[in-house]
N, C-alpha and C. Protein backbone atom coordinates (compact mmCIF):
# COMPACT_ATOMS: atom_id res chain seq x y z
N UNK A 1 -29.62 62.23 26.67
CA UNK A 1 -28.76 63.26 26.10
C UNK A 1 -29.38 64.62 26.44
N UNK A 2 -28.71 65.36 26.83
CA UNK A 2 -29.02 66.99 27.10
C UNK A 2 -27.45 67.89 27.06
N UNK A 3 -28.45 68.85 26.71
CA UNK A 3 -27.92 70.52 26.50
C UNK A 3 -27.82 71.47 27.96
N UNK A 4 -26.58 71.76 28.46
CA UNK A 4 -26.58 72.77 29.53
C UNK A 4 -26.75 74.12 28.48
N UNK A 5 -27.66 75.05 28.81
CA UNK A 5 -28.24 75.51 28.11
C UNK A 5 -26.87 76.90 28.62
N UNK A 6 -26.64 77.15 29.82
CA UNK A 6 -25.42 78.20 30.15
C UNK A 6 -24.39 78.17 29.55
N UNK A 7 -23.59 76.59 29.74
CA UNK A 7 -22.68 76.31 28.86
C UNK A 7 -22.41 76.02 27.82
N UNK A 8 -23.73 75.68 26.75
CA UNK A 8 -23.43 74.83 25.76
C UNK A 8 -23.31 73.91 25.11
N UNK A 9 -22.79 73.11 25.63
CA UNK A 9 -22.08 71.89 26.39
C UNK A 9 -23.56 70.51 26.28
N UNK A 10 -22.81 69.55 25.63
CA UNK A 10 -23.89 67.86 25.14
C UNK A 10 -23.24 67.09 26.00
N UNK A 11 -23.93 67.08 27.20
CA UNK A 11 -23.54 65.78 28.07
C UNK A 11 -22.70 64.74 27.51
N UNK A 12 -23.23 64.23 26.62
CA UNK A 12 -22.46 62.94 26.10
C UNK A 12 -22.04 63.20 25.33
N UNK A 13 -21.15 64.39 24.78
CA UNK A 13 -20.15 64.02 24.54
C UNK A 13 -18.85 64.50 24.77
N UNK A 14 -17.62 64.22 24.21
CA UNK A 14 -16.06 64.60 24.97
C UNK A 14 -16.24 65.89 24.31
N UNK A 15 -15.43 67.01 25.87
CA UNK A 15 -15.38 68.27 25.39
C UNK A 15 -13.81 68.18 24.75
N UNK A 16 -13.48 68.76 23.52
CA UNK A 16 -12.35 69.24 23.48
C UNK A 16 -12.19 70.51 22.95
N UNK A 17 -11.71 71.69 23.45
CA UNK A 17 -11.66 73.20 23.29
C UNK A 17 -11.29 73.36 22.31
N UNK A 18 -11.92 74.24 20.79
CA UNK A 18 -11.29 74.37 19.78
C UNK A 18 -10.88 75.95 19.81
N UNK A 19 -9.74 76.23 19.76
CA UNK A 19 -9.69 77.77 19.92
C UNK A 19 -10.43 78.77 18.50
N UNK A 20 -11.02 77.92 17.34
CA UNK A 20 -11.37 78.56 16.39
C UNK A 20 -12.73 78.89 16.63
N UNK A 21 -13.19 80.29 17.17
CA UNK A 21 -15.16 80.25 17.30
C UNK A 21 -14.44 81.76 17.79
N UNK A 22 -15.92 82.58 18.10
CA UNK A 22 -16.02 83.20 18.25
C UNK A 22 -17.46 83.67 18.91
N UNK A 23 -17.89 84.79 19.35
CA UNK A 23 -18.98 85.09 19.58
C UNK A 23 -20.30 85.40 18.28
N UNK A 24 -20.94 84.34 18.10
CA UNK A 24 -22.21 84.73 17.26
C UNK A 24 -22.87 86.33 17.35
N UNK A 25 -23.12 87.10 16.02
CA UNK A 25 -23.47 88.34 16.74
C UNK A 25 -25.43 88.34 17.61
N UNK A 26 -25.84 87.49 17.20
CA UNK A 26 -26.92 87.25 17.91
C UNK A 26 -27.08 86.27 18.61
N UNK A 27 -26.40 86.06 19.97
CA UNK A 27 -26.10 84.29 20.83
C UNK A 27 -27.39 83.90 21.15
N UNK A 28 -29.10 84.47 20.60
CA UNK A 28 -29.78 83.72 20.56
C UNK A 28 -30.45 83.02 19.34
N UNK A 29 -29.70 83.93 18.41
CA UNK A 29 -30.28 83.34 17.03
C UNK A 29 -29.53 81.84 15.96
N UNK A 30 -30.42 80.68 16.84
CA UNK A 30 -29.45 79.07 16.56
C UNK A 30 -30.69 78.67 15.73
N UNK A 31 -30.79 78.80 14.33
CA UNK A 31 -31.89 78.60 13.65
C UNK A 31 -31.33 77.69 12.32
N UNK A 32 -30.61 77.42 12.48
CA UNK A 32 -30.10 76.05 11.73
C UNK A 32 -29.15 75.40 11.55
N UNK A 33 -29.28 74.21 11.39
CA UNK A 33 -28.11 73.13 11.22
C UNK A 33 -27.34 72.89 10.29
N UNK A 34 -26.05 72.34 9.60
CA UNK A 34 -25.27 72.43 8.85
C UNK A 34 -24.17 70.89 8.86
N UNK A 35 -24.88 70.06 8.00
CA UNK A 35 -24.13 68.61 7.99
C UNK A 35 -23.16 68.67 7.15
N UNK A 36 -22.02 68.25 7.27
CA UNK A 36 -20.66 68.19 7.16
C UNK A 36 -20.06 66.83 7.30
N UNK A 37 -19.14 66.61 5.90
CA UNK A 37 -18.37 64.76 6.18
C UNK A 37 -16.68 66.06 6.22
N UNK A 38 -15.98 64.58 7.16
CA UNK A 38 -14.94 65.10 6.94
C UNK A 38 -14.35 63.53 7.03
N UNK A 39 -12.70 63.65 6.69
CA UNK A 39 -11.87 62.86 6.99
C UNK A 39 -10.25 63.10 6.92
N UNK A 40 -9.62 62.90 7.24
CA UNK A 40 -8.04 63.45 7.02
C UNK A 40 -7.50 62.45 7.26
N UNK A 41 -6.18 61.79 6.51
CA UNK A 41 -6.84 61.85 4.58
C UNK A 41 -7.46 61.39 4.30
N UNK A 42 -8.18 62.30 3.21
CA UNK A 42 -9.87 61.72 2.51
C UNK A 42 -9.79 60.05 2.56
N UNK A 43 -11.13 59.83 2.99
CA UNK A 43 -11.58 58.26 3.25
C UNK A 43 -10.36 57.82 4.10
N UNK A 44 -10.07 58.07 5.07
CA UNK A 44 -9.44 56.95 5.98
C UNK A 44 -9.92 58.14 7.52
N UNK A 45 -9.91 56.76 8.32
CA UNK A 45 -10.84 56.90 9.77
C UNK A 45 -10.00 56.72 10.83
N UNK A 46 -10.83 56.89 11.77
CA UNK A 46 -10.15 56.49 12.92
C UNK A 46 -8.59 56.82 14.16
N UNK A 47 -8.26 58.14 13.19
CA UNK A 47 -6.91 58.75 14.29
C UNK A 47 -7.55 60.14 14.79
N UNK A 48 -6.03 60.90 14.78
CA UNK A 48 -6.55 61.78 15.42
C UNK A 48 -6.34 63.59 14.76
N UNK A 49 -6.18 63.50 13.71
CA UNK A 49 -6.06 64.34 12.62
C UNK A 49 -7.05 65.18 12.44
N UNK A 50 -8.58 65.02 12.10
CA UNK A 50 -9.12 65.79 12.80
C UNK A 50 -9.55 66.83 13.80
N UNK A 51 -9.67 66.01 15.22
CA UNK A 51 -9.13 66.70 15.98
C UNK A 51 -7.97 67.79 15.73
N UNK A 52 -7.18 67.42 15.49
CA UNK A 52 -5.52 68.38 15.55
C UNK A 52 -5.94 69.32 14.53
N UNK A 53 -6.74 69.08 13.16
CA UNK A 53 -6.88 70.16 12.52
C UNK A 53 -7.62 71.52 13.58
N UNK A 54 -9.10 70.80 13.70
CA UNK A 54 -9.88 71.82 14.80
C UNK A 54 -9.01 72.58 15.63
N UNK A 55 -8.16 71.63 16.38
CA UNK A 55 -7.45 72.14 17.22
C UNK A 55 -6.37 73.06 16.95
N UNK A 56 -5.58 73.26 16.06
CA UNK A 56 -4.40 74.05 15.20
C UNK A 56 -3.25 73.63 15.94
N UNK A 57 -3.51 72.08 15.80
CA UNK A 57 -2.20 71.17 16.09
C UNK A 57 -2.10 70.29 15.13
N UNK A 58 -2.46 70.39 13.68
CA UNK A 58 -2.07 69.42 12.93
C UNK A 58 -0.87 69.32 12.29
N UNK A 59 -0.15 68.38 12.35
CA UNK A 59 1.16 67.90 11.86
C UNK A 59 1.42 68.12 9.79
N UNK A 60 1.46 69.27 9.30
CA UNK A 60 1.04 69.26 7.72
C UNK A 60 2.03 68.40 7.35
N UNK A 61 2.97 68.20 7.23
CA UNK A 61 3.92 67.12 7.17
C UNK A 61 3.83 65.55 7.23
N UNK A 62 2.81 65.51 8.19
CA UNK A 62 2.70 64.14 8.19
C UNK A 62 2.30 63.10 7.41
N UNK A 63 1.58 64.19 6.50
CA UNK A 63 0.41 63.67 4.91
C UNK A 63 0.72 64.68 4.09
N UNK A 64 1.07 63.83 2.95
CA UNK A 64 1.54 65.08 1.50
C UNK A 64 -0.16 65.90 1.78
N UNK A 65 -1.50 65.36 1.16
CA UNK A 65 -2.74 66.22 1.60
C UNK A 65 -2.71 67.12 2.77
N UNK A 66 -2.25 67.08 3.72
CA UNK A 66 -2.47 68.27 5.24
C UNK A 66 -1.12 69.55 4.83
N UNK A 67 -0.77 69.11 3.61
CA UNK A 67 0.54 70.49 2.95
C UNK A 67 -0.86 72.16 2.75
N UNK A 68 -1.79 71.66 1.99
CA UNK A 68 -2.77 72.22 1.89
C UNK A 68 -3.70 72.98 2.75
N UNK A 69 -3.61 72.27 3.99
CA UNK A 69 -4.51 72.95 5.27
C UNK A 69 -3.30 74.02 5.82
N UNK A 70 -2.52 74.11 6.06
CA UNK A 70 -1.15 74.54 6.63
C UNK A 70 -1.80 76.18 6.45
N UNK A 71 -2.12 76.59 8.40
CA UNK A 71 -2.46 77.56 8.43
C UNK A 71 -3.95 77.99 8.37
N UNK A 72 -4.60 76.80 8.12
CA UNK A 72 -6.11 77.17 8.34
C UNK A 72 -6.78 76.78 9.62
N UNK A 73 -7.69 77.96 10.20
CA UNK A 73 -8.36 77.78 11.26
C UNK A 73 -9.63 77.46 11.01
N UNK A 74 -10.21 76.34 11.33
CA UNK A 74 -11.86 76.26 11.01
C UNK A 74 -12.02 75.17 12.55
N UNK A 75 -13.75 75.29 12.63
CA UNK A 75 -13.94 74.32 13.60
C UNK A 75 -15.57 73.98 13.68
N UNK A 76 -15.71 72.92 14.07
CA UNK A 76 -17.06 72.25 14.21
C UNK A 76 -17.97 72.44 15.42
N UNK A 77 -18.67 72.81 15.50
CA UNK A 77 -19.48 72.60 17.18
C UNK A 77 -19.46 70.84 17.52
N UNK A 78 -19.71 70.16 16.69
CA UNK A 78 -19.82 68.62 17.10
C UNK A 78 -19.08 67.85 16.24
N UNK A 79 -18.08 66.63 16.00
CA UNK A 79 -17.94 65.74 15.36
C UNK A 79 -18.56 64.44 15.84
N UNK A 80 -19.35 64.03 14.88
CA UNK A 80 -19.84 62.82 15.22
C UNK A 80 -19.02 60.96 14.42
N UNK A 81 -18.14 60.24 15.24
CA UNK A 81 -17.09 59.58 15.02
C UNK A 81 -18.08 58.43 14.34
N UNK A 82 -17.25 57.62 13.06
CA UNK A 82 -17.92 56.21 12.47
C UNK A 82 -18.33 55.76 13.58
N UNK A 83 -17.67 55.61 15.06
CA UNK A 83 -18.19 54.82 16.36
C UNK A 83 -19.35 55.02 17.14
N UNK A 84 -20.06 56.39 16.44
CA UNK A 84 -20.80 56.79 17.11
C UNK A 84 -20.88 58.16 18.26
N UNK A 85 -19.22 57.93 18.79
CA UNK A 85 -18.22 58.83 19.90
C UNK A 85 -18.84 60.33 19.23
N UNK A 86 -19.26 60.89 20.18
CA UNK A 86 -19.27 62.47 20.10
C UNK A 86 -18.13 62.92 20.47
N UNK A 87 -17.54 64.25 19.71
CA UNK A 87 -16.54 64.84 20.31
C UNK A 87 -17.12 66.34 20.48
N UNK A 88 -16.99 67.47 21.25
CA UNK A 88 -17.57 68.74 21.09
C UNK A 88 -16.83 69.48 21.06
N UNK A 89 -16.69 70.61 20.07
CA UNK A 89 -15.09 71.35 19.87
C UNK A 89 -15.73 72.55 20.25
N UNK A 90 -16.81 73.19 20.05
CA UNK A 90 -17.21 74.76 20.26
C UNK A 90 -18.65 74.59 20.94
N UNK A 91 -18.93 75.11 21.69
CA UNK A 91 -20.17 75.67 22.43
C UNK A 91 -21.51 76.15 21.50
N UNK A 92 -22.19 75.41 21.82
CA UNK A 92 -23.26 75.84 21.14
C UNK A 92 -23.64 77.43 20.92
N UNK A 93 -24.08 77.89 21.87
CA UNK A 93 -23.91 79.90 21.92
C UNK A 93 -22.96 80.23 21.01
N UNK A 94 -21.79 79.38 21.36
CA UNK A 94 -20.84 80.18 19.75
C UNK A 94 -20.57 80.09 18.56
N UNK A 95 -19.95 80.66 18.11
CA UNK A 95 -20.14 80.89 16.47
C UNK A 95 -18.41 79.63 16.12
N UNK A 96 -19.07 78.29 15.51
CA UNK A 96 -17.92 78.00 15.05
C UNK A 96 -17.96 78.04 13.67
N UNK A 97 -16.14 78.09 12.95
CA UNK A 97 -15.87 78.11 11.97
C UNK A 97 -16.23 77.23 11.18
N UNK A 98 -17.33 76.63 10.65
CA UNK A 98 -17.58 75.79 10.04
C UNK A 98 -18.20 75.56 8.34
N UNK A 99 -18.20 76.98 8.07
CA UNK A 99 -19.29 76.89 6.83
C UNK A 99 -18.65 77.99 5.82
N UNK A 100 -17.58 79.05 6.30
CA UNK A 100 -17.26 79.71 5.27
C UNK A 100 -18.10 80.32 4.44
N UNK A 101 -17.48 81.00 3.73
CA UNK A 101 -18.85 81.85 2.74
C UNK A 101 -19.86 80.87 2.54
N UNK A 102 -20.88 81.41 1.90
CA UNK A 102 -22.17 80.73 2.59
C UNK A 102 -23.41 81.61 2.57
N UNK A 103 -24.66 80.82 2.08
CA UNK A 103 -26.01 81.49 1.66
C UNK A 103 -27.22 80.34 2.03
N UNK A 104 -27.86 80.63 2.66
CA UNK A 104 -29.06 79.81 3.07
C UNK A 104 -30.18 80.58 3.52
N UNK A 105 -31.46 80.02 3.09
CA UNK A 105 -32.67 81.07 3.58
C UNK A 105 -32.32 82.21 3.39
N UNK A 106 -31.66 83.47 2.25
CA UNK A 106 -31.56 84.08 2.17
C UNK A 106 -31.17 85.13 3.11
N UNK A 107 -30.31 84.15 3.39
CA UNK A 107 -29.12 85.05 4.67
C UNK A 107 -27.42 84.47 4.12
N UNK A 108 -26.70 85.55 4.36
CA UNK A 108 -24.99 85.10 4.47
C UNK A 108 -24.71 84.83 5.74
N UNK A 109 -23.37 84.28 5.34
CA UNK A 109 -22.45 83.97 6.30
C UNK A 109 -23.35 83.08 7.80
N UNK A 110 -23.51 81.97 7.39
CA UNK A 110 -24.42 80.80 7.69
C UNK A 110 -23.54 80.31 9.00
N UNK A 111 -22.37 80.93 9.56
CA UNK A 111 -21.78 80.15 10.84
C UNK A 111 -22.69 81.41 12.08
N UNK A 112 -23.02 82.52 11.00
CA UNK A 112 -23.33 83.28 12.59
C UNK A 112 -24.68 82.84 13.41
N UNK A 113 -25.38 81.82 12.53
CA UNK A 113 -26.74 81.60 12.62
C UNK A 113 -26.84 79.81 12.76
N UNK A 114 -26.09 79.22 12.60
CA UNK A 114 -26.20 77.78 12.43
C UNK A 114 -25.23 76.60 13.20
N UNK A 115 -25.21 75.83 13.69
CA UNK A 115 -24.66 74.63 14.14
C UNK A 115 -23.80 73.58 13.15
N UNK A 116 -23.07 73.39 13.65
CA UNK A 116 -21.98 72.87 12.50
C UNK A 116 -22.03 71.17 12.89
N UNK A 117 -22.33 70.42 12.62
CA UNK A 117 -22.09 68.82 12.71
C UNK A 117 -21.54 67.94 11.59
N UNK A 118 -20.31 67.55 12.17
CA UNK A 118 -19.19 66.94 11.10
C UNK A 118 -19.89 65.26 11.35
N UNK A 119 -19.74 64.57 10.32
CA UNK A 119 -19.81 63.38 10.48
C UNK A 119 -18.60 62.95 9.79
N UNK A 120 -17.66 61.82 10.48
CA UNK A 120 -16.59 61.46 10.41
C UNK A 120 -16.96 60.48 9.09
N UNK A 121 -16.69 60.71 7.80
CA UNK A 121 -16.82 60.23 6.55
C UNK A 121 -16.34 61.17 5.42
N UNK A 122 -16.58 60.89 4.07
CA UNK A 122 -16.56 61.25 3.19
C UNK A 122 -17.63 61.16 1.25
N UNK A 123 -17.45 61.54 0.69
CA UNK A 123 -18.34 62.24 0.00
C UNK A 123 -18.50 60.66 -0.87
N UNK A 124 -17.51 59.67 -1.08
CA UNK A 124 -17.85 58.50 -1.92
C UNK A 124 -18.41 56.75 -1.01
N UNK A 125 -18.44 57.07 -0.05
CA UNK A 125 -18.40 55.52 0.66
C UNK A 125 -19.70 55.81 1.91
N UNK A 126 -20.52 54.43 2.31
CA UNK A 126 -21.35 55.06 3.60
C UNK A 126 -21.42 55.57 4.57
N UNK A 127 -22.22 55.98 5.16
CA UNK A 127 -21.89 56.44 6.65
C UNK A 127 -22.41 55.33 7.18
N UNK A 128 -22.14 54.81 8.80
CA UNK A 128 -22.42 53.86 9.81
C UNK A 128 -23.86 54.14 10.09
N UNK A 129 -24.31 53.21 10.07
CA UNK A 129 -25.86 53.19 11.28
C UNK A 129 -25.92 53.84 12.64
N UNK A 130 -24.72 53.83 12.92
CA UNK A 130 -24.90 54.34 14.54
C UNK A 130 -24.22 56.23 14.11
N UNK A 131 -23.83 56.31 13.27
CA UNK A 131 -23.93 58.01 12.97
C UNK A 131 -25.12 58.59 12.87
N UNK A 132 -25.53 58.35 12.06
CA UNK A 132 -27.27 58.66 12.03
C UNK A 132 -28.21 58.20 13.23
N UNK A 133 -27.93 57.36 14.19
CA UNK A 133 -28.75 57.20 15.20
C UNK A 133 -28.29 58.50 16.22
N UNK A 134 -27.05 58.62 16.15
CA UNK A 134 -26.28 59.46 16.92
C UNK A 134 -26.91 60.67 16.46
N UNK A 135 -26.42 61.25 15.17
CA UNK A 135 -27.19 62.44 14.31
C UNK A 135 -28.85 62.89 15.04
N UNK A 136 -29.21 61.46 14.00
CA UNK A 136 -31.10 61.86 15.30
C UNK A 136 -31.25 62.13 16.38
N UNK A 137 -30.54 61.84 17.26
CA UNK A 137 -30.53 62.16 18.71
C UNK A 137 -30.02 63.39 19.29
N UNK A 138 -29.09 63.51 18.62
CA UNK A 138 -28.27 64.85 18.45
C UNK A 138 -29.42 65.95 18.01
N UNK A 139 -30.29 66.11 17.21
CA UNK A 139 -30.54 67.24 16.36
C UNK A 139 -31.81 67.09 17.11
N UNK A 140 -32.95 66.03 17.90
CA UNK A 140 -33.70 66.68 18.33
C UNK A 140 -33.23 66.93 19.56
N UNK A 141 -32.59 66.54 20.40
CA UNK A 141 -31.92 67.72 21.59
C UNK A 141 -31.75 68.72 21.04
N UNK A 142 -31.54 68.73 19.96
CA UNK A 142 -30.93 70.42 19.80
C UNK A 142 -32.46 71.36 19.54
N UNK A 143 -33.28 70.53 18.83
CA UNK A 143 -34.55 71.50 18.50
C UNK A 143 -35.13 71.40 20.17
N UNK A 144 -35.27 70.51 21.09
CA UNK A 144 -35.39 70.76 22.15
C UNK A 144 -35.13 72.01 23.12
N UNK A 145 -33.41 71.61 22.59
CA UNK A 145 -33.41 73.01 23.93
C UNK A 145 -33.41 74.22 23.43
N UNK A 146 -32.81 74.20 22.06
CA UNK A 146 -33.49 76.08 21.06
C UNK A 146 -34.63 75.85 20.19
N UNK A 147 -35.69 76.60 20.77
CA UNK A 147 -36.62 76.42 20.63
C UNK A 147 -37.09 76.68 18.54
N UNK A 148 -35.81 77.79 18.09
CA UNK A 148 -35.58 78.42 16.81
C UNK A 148 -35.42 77.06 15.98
N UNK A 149 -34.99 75.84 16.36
CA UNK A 149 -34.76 74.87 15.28
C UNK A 149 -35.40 73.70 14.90
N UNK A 150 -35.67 73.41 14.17
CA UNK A 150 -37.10 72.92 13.75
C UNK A 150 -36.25 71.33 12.76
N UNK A 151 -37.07 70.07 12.50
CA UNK A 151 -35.97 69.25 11.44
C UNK A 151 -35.89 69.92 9.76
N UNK A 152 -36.70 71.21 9.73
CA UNK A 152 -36.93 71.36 8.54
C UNK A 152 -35.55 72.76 8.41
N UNK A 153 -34.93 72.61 9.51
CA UNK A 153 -33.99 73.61 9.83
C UNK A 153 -32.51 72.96 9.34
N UNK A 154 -32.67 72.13 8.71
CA UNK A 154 -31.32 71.16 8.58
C UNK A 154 -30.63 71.09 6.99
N UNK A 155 -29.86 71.13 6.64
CA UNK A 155 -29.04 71.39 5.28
C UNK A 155 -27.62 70.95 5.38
N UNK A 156 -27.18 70.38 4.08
CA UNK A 156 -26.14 70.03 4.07
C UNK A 156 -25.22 71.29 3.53
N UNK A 157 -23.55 71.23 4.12
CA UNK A 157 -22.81 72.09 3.49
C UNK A 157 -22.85 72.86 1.87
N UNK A 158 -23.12 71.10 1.18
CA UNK A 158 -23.15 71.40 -0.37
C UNK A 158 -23.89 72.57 -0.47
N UNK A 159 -25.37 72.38 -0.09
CA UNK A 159 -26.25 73.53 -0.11
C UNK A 159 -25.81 74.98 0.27
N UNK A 160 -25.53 75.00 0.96
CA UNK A 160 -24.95 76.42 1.44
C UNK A 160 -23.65 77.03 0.76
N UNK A 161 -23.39 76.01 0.22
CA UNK A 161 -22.13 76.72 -0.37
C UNK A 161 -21.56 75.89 -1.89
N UNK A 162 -22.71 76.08 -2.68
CA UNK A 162 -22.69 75.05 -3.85
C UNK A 162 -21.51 75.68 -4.66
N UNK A 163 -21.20 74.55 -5.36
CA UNK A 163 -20.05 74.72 -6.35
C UNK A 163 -18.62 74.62 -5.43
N UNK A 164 -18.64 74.94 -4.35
CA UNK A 164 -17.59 74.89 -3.17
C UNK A 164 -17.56 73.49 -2.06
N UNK A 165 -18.51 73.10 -2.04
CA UNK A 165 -18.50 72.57 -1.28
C UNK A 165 -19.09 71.07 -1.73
N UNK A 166 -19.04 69.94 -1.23
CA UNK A 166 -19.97 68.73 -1.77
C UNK A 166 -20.18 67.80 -0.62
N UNK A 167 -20.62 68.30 0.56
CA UNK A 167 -20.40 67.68 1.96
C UNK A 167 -21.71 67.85 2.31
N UNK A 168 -22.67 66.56 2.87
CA UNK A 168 -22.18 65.53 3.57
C UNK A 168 -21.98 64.64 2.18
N UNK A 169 -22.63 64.83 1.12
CA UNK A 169 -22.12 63.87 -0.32
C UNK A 169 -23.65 62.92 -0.52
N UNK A 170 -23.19 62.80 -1.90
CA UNK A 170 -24.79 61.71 -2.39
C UNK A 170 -24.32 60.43 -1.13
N UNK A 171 -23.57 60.06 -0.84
CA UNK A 171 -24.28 58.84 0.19
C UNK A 171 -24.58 59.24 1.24
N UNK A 172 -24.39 60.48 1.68
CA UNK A 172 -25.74 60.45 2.84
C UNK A 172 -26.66 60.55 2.46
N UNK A 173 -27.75 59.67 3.60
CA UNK A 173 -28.90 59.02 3.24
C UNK A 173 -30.23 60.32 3.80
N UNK A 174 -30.47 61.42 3.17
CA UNK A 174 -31.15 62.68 4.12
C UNK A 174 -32.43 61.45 4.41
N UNK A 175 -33.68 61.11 3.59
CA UNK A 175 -34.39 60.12 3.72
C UNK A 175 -34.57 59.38 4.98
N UNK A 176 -33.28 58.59 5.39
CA UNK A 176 -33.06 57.99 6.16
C UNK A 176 -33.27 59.38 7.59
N UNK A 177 -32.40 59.94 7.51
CA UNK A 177 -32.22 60.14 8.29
C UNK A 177 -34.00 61.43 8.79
N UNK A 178 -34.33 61.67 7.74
CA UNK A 178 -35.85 61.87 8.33
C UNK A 178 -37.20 60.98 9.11
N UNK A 179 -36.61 60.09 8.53
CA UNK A 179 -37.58 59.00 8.89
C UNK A 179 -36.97 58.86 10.58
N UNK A 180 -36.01 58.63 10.58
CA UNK A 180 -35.02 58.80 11.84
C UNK A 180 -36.27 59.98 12.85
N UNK A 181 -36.00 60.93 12.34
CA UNK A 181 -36.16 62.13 12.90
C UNK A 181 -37.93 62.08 13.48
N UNK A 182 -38.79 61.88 12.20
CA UNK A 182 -40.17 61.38 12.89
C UNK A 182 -40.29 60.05 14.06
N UNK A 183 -39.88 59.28 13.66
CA UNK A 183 -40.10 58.29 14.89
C UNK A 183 -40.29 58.78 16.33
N UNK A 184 -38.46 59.99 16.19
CA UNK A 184 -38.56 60.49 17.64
C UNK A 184 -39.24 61.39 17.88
N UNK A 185 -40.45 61.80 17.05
CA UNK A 185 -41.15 62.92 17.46
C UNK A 185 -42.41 62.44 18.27
């Protein structure tokens, strides 16, 4: 797994263009990570709803729940699928919509400074074994190729945006996924 460091861009995985990002005001300052569950509709897997949200092709109609999104732009730098499947919606260098108001390390607005990684789940049921293998692999490429991110650089949404937010949720396993993280060091 690698980072084209010009483009952005995770070898392995599918690019799909999210038009929601923008330019970070400092495109070298990538100093932390930001774990995220999603699902549309909550707890059910596997289509393509997601996507279409990122993308600002989602069908609100199609699910009494997507009445609610109708009109919102947000987007992930990475979704990582129950299958393992990477999808890549925004470029690393850029600033995606992912975190909304937001406070960490005593800084705001946490998308201009941080990496957004969705894991395809939700806040009551597990995540897969091969997300978190995926995850680990994912995050030390990333401290690899920016040199600014460290595993102690990593936080869940909840954190950043408590009372608002409750993502990636008590069943992600952080534990796990540290232990993950030393092995590959």
């Amino acid at each position: 797994m690698k980072i084209n460091r010009e483009s952005g861009l995770l070898d392995s995985a599918i690019m799909t263009s999210s038009p929601n990002y923008d330019e970070r005001p400092d495109k070298n300052d990538i100093s932390g990570i930001v774990i995220h569950n999603i699902s549309l509709p909550p707890g059910e897997f596997g289509d393509t709803f997601i996507d279409d949200l990122f993308l600002n092709k989602l069908d609100c109609s199609a699910h009494p729940y997507f009445q609610q999104l109708e009109g919102l732009k947000v987007s992930s730098h990475l979704l990582i699928r129950r299958t393992g499947d990477i999808v890549q919606f925004v470029p690393f260098h850029a600033r995606a919509w992912h975190a909304g108001v937001s406070h960490w390390q005593g800084r705001e607005r946490c998308n201009d400074f941080t990496i957004g990684i969705e894991l395809e789940g939700c806040d009551d049921m597990p995540f897969e074994h091969v997300q978190y293998e995926v995850l680990a692999e994912v995050i030390m490429t990333l401290c690899k190729t920016y040199p600014t991110l460290t595993h102690e650089k990593i936080t869940g949404h909840e954190h950043i945006a408590p009372g608002r937010k409750t993502d990636p949720g008590p069943y992600f396993d952080w534990q796990k996924l540290t232990k993950m993280l030393e092995r590959q060091t």
